[in-house]
Protein backbone atom coordinates (compact mmCIF):
# COMPACT_ATOMS: atom_id res chain seq x y z
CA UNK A 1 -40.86 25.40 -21.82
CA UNK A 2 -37.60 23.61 -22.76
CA UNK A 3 -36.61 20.86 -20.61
CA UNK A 4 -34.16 22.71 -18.74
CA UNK A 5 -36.35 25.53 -17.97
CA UNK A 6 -38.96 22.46 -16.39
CA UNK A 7 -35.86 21.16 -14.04
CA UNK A 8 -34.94 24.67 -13.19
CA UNK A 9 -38.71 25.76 -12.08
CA UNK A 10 -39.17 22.61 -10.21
CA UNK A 11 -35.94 22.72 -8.60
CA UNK A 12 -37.08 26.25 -7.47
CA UNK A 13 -40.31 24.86 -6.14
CA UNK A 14 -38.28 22.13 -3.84
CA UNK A 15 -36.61 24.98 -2.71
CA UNK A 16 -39.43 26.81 -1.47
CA UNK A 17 -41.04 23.44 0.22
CA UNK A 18 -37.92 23.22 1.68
CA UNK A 19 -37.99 26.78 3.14
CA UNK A 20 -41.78 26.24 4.08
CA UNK A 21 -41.40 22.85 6.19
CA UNK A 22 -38.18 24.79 7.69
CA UNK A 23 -40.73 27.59 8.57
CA UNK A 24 -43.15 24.79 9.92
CA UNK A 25 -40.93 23.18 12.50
CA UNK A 26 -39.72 26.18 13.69
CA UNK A 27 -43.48 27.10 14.28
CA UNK A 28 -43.76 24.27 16.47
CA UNK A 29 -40.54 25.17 18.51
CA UNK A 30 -41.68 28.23 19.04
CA UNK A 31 -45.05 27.39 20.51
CA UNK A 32 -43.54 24.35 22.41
CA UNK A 33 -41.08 27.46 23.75
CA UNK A 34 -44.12 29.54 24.47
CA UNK A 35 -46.03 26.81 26.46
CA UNK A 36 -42.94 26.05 28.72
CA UNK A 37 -41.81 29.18 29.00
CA UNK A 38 -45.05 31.25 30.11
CA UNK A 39 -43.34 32.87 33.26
CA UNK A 40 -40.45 33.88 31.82
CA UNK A 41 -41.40 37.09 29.88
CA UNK A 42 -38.34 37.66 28.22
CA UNK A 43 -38.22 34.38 26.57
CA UNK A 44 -42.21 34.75 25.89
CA UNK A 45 -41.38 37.62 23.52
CA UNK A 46 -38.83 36.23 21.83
CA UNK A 47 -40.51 33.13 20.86
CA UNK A 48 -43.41 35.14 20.06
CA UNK A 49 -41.62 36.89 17.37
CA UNK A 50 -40.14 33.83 15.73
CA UNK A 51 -43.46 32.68 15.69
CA UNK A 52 -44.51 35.44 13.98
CA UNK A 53 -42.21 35.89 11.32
CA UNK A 54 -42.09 31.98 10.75
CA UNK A 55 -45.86 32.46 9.94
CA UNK A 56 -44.90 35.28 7.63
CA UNK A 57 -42.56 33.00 5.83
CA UNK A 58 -44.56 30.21 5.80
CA UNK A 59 -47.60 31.72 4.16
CA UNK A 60 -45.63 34.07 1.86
CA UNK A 61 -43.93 30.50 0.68
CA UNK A 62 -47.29 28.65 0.07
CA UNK A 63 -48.40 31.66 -1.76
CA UNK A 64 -45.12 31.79 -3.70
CA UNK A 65 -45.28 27.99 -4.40
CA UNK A 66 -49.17 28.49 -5.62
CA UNK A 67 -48.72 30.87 -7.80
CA UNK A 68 -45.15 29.38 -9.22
CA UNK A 69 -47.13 25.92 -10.19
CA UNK A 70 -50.30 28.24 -11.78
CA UNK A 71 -47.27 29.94 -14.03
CA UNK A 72 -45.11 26.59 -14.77
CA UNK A 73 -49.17 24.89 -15.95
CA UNK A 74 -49.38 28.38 -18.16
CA UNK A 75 -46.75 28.21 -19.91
CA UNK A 76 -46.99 24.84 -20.16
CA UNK A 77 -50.46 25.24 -21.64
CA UNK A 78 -49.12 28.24 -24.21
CA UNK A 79 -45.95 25.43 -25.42
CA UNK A 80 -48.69 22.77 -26.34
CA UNK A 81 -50.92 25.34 -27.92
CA UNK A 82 -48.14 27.17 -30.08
CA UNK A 83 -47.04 23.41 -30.73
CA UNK A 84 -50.69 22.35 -31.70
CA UNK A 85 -50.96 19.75 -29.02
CA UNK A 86 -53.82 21.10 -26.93
């Protein structure tokens, strides 16, 4: 991978930690919401779906950045073998 290409995925990896820890707090609203808000069953269901698709990002992001770092350490591993370093 050319140096640029190395910036570029990493940059893209920030990106998803950033969208993850996003994810995370609102996560933690939404069950702060759900524990004050228990007789109110309007607001119950509402926070119950934005903690349910927050858990959908969140997991779809660590699974993204996961599988991102095991293809940046492959191709890193092909570049050093096609450049007889490895």
């Amino acid at each position: 991978m050319s140096p640029r290409q190395k910036d570029t995925a990493h940059q893209i990896e920030k990106l998803f930690y950033g969208l993850v820890s996003v994810s995370i707090i609102f996560i933690v609203f939404a069950v702060v919401g759900i524990l004050f808000m228990l007789e109110n069953k309007e607001a119950l269901v509402i926070y119950s779906l934005i903690l349910a698709i927050n858990l959908i990002v969140a997991s779809l992001g660590f699974l993204f950045i996961r599988c991102f770092n095991k293809f940046i350490t492959k191709m890193e591993e092909n570049d050093e073998r096609r450049n007889g370093e490895y």
